[in-house]
PDBML (XML) file of the C-alpha atoms, coordinates in Angstrom:
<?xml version="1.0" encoding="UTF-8" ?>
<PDBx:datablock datablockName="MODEL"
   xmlns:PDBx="http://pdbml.pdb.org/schema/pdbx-v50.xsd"
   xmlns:xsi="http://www.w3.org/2001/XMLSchema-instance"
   xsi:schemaLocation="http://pdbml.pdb.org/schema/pdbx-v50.xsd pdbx-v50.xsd">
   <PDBx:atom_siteCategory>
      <PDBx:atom_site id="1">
         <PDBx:B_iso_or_equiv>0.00</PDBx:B_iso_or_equiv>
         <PDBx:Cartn_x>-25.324</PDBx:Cartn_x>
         <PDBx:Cartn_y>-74.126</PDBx:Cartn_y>
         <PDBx:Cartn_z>-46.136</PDBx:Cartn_z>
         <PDBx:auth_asym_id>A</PDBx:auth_asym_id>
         <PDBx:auth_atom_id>CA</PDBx:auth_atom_id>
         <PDBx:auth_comp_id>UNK</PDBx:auth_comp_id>
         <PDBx:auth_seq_id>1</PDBx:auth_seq_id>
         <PDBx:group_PDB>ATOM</PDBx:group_PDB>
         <PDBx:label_alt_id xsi:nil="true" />
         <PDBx:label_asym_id>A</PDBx:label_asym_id>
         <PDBx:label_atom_id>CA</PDBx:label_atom_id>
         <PDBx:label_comp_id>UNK</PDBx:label_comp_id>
         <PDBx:label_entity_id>1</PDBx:label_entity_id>
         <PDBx:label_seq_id>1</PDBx:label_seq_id>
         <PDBx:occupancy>1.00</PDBx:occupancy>
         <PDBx:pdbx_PDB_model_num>1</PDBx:pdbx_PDB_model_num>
         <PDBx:type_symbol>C</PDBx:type_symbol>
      </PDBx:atom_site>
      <PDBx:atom_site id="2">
         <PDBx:B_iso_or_equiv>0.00</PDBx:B_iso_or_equiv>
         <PDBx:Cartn_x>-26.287</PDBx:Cartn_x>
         <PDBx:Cartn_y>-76.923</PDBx:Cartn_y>
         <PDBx:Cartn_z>-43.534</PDBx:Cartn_z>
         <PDBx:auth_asym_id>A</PDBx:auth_asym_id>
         <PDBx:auth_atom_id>CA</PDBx:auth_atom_id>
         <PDBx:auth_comp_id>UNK</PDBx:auth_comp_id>
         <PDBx:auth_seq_id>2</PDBx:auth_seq_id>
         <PDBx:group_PDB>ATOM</PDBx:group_PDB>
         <PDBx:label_alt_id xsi:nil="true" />
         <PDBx:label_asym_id>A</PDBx:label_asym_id>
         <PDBx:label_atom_id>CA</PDBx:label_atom_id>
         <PDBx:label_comp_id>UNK</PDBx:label_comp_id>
         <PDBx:label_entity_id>1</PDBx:label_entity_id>
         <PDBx:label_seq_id>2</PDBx:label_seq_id>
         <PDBx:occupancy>1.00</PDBx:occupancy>
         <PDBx:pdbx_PDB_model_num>1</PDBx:pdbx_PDB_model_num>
         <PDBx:type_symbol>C</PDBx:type_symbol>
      </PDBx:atom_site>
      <PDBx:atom_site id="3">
         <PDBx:B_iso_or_equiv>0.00</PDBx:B_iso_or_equiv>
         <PDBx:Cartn_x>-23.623</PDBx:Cartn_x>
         <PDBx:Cartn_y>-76.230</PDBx:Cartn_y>
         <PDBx:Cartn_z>-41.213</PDBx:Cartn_z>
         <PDBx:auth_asym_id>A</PDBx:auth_asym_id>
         <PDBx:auth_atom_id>CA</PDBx:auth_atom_id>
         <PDBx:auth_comp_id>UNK</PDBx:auth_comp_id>
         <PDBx:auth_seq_id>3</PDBx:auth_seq_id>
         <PDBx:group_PDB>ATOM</PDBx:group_PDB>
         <PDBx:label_alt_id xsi:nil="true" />
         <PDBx:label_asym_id>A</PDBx:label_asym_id>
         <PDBx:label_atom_id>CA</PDBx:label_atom_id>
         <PDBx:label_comp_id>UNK</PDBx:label_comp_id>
         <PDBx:label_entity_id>1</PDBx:label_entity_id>
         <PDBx:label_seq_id>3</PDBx:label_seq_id>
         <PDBx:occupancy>1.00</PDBx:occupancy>
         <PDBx:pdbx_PDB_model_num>1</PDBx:pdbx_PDB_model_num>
         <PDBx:type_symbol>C</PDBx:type_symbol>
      </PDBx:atom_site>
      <PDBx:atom_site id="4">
         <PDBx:B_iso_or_equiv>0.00</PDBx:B_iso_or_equiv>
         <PDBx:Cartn_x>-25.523</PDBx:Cartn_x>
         <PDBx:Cartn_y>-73.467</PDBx:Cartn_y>
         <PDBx:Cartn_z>-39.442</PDBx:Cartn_z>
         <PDBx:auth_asym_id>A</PDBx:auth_asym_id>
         <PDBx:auth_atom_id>CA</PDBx:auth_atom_id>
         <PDBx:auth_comp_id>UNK</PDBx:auth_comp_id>
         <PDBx:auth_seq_id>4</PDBx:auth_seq_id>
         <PDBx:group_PDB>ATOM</PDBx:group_PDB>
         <PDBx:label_alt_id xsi:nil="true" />
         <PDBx:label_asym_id>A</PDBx:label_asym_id>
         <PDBx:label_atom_id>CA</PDBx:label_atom_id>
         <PDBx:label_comp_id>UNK</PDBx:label_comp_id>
         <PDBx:label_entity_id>1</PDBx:label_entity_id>
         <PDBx:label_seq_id>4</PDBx:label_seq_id>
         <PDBx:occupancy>1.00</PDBx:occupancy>
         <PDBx:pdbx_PDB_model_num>1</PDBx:pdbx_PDB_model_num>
         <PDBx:type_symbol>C</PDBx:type_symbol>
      </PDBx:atom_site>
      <PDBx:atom_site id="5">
         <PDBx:B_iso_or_equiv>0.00</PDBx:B_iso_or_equiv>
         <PDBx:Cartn_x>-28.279</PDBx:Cartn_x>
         <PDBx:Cartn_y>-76.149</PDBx:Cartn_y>
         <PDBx:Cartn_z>-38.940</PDBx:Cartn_z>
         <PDBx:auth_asym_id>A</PDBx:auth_asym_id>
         <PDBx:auth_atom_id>CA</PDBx:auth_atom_id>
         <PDBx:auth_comp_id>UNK</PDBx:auth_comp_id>
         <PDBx:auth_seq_id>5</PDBx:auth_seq_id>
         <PDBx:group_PDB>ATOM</PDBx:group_PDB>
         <PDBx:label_alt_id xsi:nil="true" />
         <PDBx:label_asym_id>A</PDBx:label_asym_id>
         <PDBx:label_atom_id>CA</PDBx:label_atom_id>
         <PDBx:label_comp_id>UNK</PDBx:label_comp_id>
         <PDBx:label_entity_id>1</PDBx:label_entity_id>
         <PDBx:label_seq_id>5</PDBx:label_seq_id>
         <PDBx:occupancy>1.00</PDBx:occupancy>
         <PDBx:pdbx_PDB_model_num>1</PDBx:pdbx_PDB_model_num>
         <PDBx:type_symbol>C</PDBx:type_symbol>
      </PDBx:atom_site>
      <PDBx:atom_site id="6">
         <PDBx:B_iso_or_equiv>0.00</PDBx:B_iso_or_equiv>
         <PDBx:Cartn_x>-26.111</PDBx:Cartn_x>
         <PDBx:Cartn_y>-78.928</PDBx:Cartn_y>
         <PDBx:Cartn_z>-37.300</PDBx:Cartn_z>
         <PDBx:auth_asym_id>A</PDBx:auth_asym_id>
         <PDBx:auth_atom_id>CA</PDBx:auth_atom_id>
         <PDBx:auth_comp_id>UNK</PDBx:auth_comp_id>
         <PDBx:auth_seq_id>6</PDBx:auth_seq_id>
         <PDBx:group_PDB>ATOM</PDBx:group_PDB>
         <PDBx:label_alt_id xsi:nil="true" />
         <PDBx:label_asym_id>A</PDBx:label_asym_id>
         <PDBx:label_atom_id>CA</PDBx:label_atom_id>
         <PDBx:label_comp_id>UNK</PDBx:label_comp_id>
         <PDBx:label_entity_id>1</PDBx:label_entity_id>
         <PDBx:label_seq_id>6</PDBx:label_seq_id>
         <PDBx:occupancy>1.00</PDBx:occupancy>
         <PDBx:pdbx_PDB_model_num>1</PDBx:pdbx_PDB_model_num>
         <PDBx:type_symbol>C</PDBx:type_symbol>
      </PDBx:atom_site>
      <PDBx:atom_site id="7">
         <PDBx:B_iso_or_equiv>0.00</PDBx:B_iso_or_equiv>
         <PDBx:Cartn_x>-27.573</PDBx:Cartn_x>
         <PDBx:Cartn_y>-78.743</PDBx:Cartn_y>
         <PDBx:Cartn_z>-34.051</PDBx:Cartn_z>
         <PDBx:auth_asym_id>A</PDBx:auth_asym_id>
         <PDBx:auth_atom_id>CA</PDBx:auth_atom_id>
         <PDBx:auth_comp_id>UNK</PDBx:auth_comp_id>
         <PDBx:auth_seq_id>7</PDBx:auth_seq_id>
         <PDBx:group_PDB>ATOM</PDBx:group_PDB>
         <PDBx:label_alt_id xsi:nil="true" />
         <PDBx:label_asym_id>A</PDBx:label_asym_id>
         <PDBx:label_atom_id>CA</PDBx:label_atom_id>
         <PDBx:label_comp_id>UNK</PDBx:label_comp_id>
         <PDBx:label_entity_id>1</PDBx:label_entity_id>
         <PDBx:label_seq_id>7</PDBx:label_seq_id>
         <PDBx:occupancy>1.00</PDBx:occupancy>
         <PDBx:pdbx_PDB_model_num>1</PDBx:pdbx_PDB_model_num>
         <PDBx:type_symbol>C</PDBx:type_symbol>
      </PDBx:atom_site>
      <PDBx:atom_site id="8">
         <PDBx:B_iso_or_equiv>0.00</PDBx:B_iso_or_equiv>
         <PDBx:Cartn_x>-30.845</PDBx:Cartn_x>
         <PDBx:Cartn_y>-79.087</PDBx:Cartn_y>
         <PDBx:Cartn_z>-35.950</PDBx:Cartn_z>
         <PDBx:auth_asym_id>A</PDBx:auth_asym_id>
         <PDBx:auth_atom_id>CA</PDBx:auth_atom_id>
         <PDBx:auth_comp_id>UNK</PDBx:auth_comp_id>
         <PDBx:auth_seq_id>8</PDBx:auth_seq_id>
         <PDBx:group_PDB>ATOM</PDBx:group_PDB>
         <PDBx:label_alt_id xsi:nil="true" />
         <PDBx:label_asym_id>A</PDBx:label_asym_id>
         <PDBx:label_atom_id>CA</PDBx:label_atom_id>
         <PDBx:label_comp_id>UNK</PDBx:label_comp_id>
         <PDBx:label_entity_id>1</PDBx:label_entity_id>
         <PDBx:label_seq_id>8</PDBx:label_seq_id>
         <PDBx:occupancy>1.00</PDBx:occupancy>
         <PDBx:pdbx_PDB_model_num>1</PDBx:pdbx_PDB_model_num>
         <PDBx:type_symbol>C</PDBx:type_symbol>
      </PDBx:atom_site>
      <PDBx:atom_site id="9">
         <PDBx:B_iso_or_equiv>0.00</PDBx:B_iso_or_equiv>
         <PDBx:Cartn_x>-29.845</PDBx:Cartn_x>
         <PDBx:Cartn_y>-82.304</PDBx:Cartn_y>
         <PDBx:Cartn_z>-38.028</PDBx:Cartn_z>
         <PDBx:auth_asym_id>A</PDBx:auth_asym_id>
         <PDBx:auth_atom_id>CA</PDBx:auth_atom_id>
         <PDBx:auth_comp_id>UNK</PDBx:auth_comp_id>
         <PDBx:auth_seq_id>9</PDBx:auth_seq_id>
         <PDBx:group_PDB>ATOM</PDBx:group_PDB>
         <PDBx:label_alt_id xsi:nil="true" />
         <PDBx:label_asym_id>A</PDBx:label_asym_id>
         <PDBx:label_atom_id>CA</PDBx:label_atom_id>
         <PDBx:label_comp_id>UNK</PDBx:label_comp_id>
         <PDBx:label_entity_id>1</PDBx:label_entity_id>
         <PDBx:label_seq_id>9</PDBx:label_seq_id>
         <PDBx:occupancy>1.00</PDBx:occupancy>
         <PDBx:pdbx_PDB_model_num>1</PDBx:pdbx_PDB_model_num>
         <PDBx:type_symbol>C</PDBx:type_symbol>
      </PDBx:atom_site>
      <PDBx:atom_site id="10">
         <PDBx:B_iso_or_equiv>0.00</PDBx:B_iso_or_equiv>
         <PDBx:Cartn_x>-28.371</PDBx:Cartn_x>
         <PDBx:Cartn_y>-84.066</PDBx:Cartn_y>
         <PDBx:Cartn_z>-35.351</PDBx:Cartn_z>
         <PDBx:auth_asym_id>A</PDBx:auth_asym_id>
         <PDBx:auth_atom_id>CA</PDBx:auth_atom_id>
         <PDBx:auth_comp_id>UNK</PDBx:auth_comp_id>
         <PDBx:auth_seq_id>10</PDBx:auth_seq_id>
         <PDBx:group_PDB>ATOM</PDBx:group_PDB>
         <PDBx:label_alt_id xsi:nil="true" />
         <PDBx:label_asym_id>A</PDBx:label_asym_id>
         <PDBx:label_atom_id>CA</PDBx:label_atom_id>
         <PDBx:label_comp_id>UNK</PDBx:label_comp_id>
         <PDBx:label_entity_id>1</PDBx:label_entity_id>
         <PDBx:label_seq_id>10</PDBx:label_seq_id>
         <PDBx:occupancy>1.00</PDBx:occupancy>
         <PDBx:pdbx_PDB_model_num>1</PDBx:pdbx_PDB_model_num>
         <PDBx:type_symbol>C</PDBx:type_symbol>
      </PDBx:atom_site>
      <PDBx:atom_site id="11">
         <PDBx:B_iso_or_equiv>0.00</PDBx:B_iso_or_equiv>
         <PDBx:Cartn_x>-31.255</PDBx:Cartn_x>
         <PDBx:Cartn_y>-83.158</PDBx:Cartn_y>
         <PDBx:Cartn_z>-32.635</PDBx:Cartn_z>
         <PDBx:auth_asym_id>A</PDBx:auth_asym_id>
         <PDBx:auth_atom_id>CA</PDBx:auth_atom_id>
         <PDBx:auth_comp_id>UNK</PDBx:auth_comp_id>
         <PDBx:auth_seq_id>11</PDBx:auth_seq_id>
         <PDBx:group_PDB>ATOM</PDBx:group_PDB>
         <PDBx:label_alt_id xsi:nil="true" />
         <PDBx:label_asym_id>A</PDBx:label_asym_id>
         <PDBx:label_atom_id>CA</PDBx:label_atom_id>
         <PDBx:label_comp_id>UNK</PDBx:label_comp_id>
         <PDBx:label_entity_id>1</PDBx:label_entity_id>
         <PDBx:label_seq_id>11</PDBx:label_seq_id>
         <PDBx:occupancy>1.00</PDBx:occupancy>
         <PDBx:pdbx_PDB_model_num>1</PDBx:pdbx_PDB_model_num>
         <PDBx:type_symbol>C</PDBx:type_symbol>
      </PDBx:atom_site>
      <PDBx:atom_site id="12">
         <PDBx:B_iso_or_equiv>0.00</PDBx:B_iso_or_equiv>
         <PDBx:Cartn_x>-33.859</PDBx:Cartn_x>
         <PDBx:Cartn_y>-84.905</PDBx:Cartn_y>
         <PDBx:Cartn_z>-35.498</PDBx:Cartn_z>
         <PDBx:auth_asym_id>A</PDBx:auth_asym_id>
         <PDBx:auth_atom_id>CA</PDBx:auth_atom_id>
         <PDBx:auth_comp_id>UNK</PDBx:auth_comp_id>
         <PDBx:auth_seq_id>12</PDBx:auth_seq_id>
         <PDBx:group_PDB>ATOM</PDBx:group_PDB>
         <PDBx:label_alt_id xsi:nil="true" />
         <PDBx:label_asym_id>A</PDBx:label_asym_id>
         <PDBx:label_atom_id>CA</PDBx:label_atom_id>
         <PDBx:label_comp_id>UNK</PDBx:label_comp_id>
         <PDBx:label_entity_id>1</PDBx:label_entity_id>
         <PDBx:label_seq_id>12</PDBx:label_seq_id>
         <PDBx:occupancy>1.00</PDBx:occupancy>
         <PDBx:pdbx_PDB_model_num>1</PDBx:pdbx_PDB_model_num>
         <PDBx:type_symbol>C</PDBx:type_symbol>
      </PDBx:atom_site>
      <PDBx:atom_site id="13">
         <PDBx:B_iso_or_equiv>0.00</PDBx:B_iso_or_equiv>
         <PDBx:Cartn_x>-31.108</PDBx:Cartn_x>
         <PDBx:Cartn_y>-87.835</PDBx:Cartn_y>
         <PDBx:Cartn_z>-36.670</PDBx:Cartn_z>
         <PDBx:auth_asym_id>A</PDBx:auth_asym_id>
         <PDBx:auth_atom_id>CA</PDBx:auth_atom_id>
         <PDBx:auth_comp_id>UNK</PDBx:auth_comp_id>
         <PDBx:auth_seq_id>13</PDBx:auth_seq_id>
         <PDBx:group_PDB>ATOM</PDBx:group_PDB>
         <PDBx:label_alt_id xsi:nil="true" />
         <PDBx:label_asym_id>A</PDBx:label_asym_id>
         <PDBx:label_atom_id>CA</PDBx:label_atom_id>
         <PDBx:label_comp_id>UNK</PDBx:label_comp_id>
         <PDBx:label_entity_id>1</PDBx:label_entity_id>
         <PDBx:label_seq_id>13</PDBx:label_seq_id>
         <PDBx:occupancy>1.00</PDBx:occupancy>
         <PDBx:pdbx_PDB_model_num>1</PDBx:pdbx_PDB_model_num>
         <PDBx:type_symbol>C</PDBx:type_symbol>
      </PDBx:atom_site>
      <PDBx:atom_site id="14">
         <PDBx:B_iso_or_equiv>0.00</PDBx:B_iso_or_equiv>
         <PDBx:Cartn_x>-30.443</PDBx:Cartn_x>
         <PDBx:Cartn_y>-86.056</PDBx:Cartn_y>
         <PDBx:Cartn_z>-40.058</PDBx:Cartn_z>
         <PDBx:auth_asym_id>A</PDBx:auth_asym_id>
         <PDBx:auth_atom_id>CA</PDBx:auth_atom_id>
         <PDBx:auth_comp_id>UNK</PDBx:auth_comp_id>
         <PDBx:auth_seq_id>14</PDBx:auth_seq_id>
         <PDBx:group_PDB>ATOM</PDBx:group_PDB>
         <PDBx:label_alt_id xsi:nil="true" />
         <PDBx:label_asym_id>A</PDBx:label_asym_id>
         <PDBx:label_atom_id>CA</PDBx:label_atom_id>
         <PDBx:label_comp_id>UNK</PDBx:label_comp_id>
         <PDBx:label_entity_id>1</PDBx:label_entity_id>
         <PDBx:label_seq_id>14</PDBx:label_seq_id>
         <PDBx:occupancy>1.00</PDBx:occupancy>
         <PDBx:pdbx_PDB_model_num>1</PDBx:pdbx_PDB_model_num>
         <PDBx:type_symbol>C</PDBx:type_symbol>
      </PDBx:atom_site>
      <PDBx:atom_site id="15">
         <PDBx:B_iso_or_equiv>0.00</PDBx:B_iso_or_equiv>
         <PDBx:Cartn_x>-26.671</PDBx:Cartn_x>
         <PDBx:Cartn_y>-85.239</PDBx:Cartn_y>
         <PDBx:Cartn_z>-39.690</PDBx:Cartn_z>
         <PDBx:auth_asym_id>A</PDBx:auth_asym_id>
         <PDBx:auth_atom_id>CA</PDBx:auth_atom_id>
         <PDBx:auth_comp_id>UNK</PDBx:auth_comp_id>
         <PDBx:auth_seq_id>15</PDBx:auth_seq_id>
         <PDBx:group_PDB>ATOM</PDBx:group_PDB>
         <PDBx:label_alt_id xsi:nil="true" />
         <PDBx:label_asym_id>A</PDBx:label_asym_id>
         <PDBx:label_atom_id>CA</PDBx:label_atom_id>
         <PDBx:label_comp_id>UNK</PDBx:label_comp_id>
         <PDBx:label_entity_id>1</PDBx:label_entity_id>
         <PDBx:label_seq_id>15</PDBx:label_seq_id>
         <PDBx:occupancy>1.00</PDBx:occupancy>
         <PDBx:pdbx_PDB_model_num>1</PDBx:pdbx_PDB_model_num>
         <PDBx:type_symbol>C</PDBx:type_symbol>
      </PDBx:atom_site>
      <PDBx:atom_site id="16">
         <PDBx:B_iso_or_equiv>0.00</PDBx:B_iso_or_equiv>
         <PDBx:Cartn_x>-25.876</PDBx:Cartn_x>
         <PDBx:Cartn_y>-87.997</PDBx:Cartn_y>
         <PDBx:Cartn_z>-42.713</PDBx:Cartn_z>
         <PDBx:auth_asym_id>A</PDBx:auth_asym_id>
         <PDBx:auth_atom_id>CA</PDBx:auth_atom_id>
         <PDBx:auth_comp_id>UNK</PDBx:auth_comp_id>
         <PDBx:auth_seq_id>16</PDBx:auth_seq_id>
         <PDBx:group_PDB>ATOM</PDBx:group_PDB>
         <PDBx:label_alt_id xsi:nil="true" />
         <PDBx:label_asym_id>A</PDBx:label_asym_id>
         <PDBx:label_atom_id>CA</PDBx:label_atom_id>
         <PDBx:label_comp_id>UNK</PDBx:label_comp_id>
         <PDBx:label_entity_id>1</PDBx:label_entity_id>
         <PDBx:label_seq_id>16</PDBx:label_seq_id>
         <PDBx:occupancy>1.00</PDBx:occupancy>
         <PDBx:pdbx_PDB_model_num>1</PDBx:pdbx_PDB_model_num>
         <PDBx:type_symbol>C</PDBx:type_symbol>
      </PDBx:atom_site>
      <PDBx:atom_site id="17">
         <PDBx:B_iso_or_equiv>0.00</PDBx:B_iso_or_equiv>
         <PDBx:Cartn_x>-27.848</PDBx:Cartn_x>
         <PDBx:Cartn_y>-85.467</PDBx:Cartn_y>
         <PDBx:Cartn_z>-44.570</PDBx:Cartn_z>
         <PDBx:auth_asym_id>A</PDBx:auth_asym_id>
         <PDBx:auth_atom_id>CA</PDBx:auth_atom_id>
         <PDBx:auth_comp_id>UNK</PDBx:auth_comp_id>
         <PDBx:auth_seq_id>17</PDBx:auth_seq_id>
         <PDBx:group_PDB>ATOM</PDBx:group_PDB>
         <PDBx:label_alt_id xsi:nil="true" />
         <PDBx:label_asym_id>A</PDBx:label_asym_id>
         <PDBx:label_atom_id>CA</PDBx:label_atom_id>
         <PDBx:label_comp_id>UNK</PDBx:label_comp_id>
         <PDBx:label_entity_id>1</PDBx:label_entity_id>
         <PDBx:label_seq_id>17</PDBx:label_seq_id>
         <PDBx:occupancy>1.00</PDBx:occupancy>
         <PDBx:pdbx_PDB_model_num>1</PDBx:pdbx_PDB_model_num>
         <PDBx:type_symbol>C</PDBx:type_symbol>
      </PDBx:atom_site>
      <PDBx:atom_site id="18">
         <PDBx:B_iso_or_equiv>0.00</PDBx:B_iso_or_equiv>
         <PDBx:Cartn_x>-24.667</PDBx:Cartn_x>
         <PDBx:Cartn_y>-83.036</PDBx:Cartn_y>
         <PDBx:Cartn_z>-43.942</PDBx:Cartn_z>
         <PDBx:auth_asym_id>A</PDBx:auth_asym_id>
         <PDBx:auth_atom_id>CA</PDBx:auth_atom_id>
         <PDBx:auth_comp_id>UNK</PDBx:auth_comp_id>
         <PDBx:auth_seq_id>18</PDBx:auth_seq_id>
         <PDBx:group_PDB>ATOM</PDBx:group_PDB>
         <PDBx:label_alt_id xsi:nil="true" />
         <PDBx:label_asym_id>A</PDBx:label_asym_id>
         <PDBx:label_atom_id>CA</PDBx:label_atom_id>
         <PDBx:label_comp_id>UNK</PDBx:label_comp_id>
         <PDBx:label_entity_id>1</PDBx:label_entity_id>
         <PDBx:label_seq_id>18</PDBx:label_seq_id>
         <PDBx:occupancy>1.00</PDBx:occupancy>
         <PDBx:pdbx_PDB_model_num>1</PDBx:pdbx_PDB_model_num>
         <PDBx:type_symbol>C</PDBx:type_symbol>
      </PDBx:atom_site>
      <PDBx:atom_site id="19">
         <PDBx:B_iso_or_equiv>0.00</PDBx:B_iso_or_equiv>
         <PDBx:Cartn_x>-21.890</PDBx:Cartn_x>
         <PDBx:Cartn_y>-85.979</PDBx:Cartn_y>
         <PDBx:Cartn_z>-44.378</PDBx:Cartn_z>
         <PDBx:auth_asym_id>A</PDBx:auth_asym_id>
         <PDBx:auth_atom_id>CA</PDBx:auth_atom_id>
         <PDBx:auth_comp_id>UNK</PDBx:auth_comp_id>
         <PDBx:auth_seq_id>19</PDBx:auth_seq_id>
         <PDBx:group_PDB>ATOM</PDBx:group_PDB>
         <PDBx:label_alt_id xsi:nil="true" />
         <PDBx:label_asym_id>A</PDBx:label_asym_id>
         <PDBx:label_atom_id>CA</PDBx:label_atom_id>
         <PDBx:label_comp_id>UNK</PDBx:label_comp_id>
         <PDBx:label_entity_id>1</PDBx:label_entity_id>
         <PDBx:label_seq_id>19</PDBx:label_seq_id>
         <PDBx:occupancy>1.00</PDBx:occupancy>
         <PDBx:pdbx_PDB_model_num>1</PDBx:pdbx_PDB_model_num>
         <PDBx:type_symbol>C</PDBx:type_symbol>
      </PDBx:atom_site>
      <PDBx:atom_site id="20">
         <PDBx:B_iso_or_equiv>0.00</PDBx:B_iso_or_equiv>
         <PDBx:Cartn_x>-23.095</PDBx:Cartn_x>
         <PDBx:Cartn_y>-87.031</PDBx:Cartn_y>
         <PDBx:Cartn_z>-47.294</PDBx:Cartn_z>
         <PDBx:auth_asym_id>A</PDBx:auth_asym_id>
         <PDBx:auth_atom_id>CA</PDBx:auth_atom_id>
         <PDBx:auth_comp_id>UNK</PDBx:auth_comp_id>
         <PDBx:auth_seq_id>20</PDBx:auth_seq_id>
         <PDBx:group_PDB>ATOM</PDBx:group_PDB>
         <PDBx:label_alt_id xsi:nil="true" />
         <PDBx:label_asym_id>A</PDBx:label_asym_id>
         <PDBx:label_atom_id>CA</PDBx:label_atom_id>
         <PDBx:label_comp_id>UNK</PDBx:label_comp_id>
         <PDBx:label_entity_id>1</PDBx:label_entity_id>
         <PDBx:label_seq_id>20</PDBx:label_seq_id>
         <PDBx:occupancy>1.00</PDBx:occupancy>
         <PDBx:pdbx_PDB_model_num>1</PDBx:pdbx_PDB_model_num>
         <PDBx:type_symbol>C</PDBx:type_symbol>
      </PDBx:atom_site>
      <PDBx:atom_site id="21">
         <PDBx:B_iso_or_equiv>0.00</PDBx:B_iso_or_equiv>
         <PDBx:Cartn_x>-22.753</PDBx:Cartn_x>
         <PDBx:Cartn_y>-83.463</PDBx:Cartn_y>
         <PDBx:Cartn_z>-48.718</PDBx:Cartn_z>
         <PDBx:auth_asym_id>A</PDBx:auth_asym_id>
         <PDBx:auth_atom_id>CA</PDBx:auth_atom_id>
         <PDBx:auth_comp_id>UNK</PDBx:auth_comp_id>
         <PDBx:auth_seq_id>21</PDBx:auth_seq_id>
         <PDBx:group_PDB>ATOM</PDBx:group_PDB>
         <PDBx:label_alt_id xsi:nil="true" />
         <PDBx:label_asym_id>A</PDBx:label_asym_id>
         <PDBx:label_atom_id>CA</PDBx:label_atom_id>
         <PDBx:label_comp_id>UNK</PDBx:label_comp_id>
         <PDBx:label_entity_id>1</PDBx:label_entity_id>
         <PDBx:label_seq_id>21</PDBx:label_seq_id>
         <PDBx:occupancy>1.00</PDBx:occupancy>
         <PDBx:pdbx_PDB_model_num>1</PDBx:pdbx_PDB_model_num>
         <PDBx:type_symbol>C</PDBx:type_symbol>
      </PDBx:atom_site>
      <PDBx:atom_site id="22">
         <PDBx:B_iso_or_equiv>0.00</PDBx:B_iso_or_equiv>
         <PDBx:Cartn_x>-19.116</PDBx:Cartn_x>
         <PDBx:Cartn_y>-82.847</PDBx:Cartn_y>
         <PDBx:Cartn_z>-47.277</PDBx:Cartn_z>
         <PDBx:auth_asym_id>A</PDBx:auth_asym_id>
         <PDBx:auth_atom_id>CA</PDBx:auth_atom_id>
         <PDBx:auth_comp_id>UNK</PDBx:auth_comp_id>
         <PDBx:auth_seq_id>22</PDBx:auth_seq_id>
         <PDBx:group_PDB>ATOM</PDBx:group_PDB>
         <PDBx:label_alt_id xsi:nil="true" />
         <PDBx:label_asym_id>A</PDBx:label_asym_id>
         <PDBx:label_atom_id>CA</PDBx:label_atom_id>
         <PDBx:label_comp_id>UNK</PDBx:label_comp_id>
         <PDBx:label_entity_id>1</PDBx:label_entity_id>
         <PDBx:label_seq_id>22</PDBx:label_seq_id>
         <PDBx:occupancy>1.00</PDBx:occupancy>
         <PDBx:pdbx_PDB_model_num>1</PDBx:pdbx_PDB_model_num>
         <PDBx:type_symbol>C</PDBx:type_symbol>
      </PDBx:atom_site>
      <PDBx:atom_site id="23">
         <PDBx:B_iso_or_equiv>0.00</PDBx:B_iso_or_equiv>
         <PDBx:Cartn_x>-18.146</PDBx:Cartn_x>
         <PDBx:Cartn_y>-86.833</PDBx:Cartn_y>
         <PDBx:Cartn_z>-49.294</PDBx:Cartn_z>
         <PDBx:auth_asym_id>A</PDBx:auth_asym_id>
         <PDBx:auth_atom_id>CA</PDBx:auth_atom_id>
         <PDBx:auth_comp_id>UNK</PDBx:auth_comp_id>
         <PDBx:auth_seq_id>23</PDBx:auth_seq_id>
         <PDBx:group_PDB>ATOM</PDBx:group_PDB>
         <PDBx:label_alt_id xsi:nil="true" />
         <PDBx:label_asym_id>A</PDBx:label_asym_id>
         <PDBx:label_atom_id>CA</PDBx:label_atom_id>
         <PDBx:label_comp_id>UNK</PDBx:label_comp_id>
         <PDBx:label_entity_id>1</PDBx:label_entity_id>
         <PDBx:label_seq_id>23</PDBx:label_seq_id>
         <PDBx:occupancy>1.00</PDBx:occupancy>
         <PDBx:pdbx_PDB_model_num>1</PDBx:pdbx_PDB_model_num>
         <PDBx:type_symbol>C</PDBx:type_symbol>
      </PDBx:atom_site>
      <PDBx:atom_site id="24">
         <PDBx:B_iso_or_equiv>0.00</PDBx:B_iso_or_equiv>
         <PDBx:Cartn_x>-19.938</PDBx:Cartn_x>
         <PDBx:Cartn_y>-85.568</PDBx:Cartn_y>
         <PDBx:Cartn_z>-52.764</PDBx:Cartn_z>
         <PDBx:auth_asym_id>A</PDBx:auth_asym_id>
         <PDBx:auth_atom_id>CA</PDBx:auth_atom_id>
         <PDBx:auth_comp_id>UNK</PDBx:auth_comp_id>
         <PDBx:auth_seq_id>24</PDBx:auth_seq_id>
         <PDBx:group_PDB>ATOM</PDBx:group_PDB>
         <PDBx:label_alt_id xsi:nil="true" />
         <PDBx:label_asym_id>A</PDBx:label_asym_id>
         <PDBx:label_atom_id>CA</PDBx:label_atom_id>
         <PDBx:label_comp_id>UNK</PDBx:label_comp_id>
         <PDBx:label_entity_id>1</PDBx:label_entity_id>
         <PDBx:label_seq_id>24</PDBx:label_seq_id>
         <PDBx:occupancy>1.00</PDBx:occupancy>
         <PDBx:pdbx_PDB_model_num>1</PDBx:pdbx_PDB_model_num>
         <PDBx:type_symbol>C</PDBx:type_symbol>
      </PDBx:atom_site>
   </PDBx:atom_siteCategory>
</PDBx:datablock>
């Protein structure tokens, strides 16, 4: 579901937010 929103997390310094899903 975040994938779409990469561009998103990493402009704002979230993209752990996504790793962090992909390791669970």
């Amino acid at each position: 579901v975040q994938l779409p929103f990469y561009g998103w997390y990493e402009d704002h310094g979230h993209t752990w937010w996504v790793w962090t899903c992909l390791a669970g």
